[in-house]
Structure formats: C-alpha cells, structure tokens
Protein backbone atom coordinates (compact mmCIF):
# COMPACT_ATOMS: atom_id res chain seq x y z
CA UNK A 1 -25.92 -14.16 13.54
CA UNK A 2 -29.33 -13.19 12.13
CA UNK A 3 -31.40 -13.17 15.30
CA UNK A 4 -28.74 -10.79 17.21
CA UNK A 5 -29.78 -7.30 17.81
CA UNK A 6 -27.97 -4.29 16.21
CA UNK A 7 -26.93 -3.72 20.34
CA UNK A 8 -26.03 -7.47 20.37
CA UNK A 9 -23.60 -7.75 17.38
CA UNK A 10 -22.09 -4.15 18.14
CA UNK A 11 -21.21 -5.59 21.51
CA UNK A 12 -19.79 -8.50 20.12
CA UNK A 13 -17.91 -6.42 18.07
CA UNK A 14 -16.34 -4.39 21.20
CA UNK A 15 -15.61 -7.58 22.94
CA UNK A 16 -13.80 -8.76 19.87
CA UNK A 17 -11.40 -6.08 19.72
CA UNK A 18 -10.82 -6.05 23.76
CA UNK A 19 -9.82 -9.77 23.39
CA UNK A 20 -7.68 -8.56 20.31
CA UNK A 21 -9.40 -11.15 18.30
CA UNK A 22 -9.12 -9.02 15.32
CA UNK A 23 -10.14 -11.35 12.71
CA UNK A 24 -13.35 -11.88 14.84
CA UNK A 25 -14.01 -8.19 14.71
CA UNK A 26 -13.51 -7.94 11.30
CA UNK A 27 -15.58 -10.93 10.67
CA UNK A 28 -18.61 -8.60 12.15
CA UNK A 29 -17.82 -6.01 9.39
CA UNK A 30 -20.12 -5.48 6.50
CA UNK A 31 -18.78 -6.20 3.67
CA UNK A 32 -19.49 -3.50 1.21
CA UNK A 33 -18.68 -1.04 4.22
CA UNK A 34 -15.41 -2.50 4.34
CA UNK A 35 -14.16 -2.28 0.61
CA UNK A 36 -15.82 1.37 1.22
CA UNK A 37 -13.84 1.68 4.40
CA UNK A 38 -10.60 0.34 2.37
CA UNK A 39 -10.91 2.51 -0.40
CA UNK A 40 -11.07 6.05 1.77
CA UNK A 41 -8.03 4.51 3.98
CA UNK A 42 -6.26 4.12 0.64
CA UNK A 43 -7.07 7.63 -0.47
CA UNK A 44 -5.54 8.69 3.23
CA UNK A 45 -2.56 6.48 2.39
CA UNK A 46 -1.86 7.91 -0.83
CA UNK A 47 -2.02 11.53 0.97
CA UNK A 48 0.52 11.42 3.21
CA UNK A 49 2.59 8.89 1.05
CA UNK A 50 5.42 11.26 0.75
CA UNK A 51 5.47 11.95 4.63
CA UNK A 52 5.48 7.97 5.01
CA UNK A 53 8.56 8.08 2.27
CA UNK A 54 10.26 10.86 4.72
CA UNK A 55 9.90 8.94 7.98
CA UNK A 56 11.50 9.22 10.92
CA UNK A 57 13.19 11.94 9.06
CA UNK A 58 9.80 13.84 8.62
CA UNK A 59 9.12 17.70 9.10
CA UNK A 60 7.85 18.72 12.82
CA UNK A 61 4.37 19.97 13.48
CA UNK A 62 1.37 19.75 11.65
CA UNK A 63 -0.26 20.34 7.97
CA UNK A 64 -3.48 19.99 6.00
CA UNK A 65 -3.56 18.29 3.24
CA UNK A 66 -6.19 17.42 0.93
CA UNK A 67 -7.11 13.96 0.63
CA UNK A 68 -8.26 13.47 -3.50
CA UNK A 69 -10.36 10.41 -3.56
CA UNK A 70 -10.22 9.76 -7.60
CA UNK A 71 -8.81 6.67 -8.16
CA UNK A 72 -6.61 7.09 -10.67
CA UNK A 73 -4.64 10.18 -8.43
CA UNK A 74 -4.65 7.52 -5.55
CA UNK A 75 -3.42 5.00 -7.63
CA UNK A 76 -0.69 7.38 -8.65
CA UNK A 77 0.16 8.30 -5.75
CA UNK A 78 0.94 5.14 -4.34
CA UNK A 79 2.25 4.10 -7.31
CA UNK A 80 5.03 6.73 -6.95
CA UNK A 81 6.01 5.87 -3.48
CA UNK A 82 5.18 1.96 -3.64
CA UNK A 83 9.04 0.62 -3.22
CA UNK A 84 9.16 2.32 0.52
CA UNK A 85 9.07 0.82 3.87
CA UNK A 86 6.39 1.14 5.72
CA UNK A 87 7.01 2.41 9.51
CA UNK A 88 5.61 0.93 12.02
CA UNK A 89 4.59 -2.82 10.47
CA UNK A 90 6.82 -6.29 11.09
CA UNK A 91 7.63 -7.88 9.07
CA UNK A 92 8.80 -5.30 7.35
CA UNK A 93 6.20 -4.08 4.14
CA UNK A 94 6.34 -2.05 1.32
CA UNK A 95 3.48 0.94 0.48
CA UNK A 96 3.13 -1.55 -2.60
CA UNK A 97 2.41 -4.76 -0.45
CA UNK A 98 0.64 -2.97 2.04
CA UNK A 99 -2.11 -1.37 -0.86
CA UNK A 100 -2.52 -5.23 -2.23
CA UNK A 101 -3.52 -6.19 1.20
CA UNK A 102 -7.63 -7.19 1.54
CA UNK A 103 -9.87 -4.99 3.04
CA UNK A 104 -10.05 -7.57 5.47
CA UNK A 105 -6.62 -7.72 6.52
CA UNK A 106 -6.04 -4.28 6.20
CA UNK A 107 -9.09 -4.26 8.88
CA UNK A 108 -7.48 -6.50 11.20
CA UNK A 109 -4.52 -4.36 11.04
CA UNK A 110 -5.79 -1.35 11.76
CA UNK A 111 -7.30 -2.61 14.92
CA UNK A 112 -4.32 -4.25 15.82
CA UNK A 113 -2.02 -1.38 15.56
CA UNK A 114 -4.50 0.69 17.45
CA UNK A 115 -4.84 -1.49 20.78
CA UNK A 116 -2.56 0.07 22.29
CA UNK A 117 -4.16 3.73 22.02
CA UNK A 118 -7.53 1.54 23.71
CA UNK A 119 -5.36 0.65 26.21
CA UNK A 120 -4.89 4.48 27.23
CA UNK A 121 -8.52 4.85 27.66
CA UNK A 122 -8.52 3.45 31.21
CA UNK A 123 -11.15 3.21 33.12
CA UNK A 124 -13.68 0.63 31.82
CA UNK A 125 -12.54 -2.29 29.67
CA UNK A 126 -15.22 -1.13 26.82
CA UNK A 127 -17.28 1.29 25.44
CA UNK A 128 -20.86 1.79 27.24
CA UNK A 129 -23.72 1.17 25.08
CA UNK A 130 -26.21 3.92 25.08
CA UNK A 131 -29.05 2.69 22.89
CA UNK A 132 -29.86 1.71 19.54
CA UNK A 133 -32.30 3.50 16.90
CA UNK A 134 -33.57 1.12 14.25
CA UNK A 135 -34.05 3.18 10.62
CA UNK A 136 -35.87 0.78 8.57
CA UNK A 137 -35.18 -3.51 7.25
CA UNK A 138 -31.65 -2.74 6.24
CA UNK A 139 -30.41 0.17 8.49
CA UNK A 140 -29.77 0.44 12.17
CA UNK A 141 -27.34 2.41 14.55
CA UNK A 142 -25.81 2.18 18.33
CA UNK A 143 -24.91 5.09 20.23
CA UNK A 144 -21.84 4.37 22.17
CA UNK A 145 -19.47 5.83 24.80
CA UNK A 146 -16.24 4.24 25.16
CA UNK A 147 -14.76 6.07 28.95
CA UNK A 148 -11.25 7.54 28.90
CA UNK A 149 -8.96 9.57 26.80
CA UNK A 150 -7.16 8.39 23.99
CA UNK A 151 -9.48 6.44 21.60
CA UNK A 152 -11.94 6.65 19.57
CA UNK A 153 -12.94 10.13 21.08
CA UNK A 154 -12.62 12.53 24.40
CA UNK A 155 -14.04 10.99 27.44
CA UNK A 156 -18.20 11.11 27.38
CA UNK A 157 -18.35 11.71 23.78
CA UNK A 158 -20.96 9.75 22.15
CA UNK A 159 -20.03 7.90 18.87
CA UNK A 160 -22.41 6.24 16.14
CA UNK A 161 -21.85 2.53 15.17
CA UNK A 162 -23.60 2.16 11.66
CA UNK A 163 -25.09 -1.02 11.29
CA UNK A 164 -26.58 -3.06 7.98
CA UNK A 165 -28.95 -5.56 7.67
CA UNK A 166 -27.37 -8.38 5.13
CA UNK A 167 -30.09 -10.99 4.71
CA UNK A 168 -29.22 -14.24 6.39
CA UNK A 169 -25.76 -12.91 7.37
CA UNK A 170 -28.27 -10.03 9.68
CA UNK A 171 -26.56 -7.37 10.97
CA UNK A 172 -23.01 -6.08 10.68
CA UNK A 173 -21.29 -2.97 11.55
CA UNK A 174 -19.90 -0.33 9.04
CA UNK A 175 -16.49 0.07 9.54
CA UNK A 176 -16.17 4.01 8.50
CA UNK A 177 -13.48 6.81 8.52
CA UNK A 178 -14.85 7.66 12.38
CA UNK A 179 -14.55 4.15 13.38
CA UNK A 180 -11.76 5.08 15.17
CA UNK A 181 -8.89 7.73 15.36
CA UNK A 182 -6.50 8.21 13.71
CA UNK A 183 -6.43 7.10 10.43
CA UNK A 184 -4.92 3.98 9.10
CA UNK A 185 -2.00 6.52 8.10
CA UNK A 186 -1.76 8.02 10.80
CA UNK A 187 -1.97 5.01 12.99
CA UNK A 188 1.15 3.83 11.54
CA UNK A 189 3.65 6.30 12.37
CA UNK A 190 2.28 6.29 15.47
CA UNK A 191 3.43 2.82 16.33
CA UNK A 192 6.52 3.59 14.50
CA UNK A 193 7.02 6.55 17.13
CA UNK A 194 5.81 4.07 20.38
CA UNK A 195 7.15 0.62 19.22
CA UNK A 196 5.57 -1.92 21.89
C-alpha cells in the first residue's frame, strides 16, 4: 500500500464502501484517526443516550444538545443507559455491548448502516475526485464530490478526505466526525425508522 497515491488509496477507499466491503474500507483507516474517530462517536452516543433509551417512543422535532467530550461524563453517561436496546442493530445489542465494540467494528458498522442513505445519492455510483494537495511527509488531503442528495453532503459540495502517511503501511484516510452524515447516533435511529 506504500507506493499508492493519497488519490489512489482514497479511491480505493470509495470503491470499498460501494462494494459494501466494509472491513476493506476500514482496513484503509488510520489507525490513530480511528480510536480518535471512536472516541468523538462515543461522546455523540453518550449525548443522545437518553433519546436512544426513549425510542420509538421519542419526543417529535428537533433539539441541541451539547455533546461533553470528558471521559469520565461519557463514561457516565453510557454507563447510566448501558442495559438498553439499541434501535436499529440485529442481532439485537445493548448501549453496553455496543460501547465495548472496536473502533474497527464500530467503523464497519457505521458504514454499513449508512449504505443505504449512499444509495439515495443517485446519479453516479461514487464520489468524483477533484484533486489532491500534499502538506508535507506525513499529511495529505483529497477534495471530493460525491453527486446526489442524501450523503455525505448536498449535491456539488466539495468534501475533504484527510489522509496520513504511516511509514510502511503509507497512506490511510482519517475517518473524522465529517466523514459522513449523520452521526453514528444518529445513523441508528435512522435505520430503526427505515428498516431494509
């Protein structure tokens, strides 16, 4: 993997996740950006933990709610509301199994339960690769459009792939909170709402 091009491994990336290969996506991850990745989804998790616990039974229309990052308040959080079921996963999975998952899984999952939304951006079968800007040894980035509503952004929006040079390993993308929409959270309930 160490003579691909930033453009080259994001690419493989996209085709990954239009196969729905989603361990081979996540094998493309960085790793460090991915326990980084897991922690913020956590921290996401552990905010709307009590509208998870309330589901389908949950409160119409929408809220803002802070999303505390300390660990010990996420770990709280969950803590409190680790015995529930979470919507939208089968086999069926508790907050409390769910949390224990690896980044890596948790990853493939969040892919997974967002193909469907990449389905609803018709038009091409993947994103359009604009260009790629190389920073320095250890930090590169592709500019991408991916054409049709629905995910990760408005049709014609560019998005940023963050990419990391790891030695031998070369480059990998950084899965971040932008990755794609919605959060890991979010995603959820929204498979719980349009079971496939």
């Amino acid at each position: 993997m160490n003579h691909l091009s930033p453009t080259r491994v994001a690419q493989t990336f996209f085709d990954t996740v239009i196969r729905a290969d989603w361990h081979g996506a996540v094998a493309l991850a960085d790793p460090a950006g991915l326990e980084t990745w897991r922690r913020g989804e956590l921290a996401f998790l552990a905010a709307e933990a009590e509208f998870l616990a309330h589901w389908p039974d949950r409160p119409l229309g929408g809220t803002l709610t802070s999303v505390p990052t300390d660990e010990a308040v996420v770990a709280a959080r969950l803590g409190a509301h680790g015995a529930i079921i979470v919507p939208g996963l089968t086999p069926r999975t508790t907050l409390a199994e769910l949390v224990a998952f690896p980044a890596s899984r948790l990853l493939a999952m969040y892919f997974q339960l967002t193909a469907s939304l990449r389905m609803a951006s018709d038009s091409a079968p993947g994103p359009h690769i604009v260009g790629e800007t190389i920073e320095n040894d250890t930090d590169a980035f592709v500019v991408y459009r991916w054409h049709g509503a629905g995910w990760p952004k408005e049709p014609q929006e560019a998005s940023i792939l963050r990419l990391h040079h790891r030695g031998a390993a070369g480059w990998r993308y950084v899965p971040t909170p932008d990755l794609g929409s919605p959060c890991f959270a979010h995603a959820l309930l929204w498979a719980a709402d349009n079971p496939s």
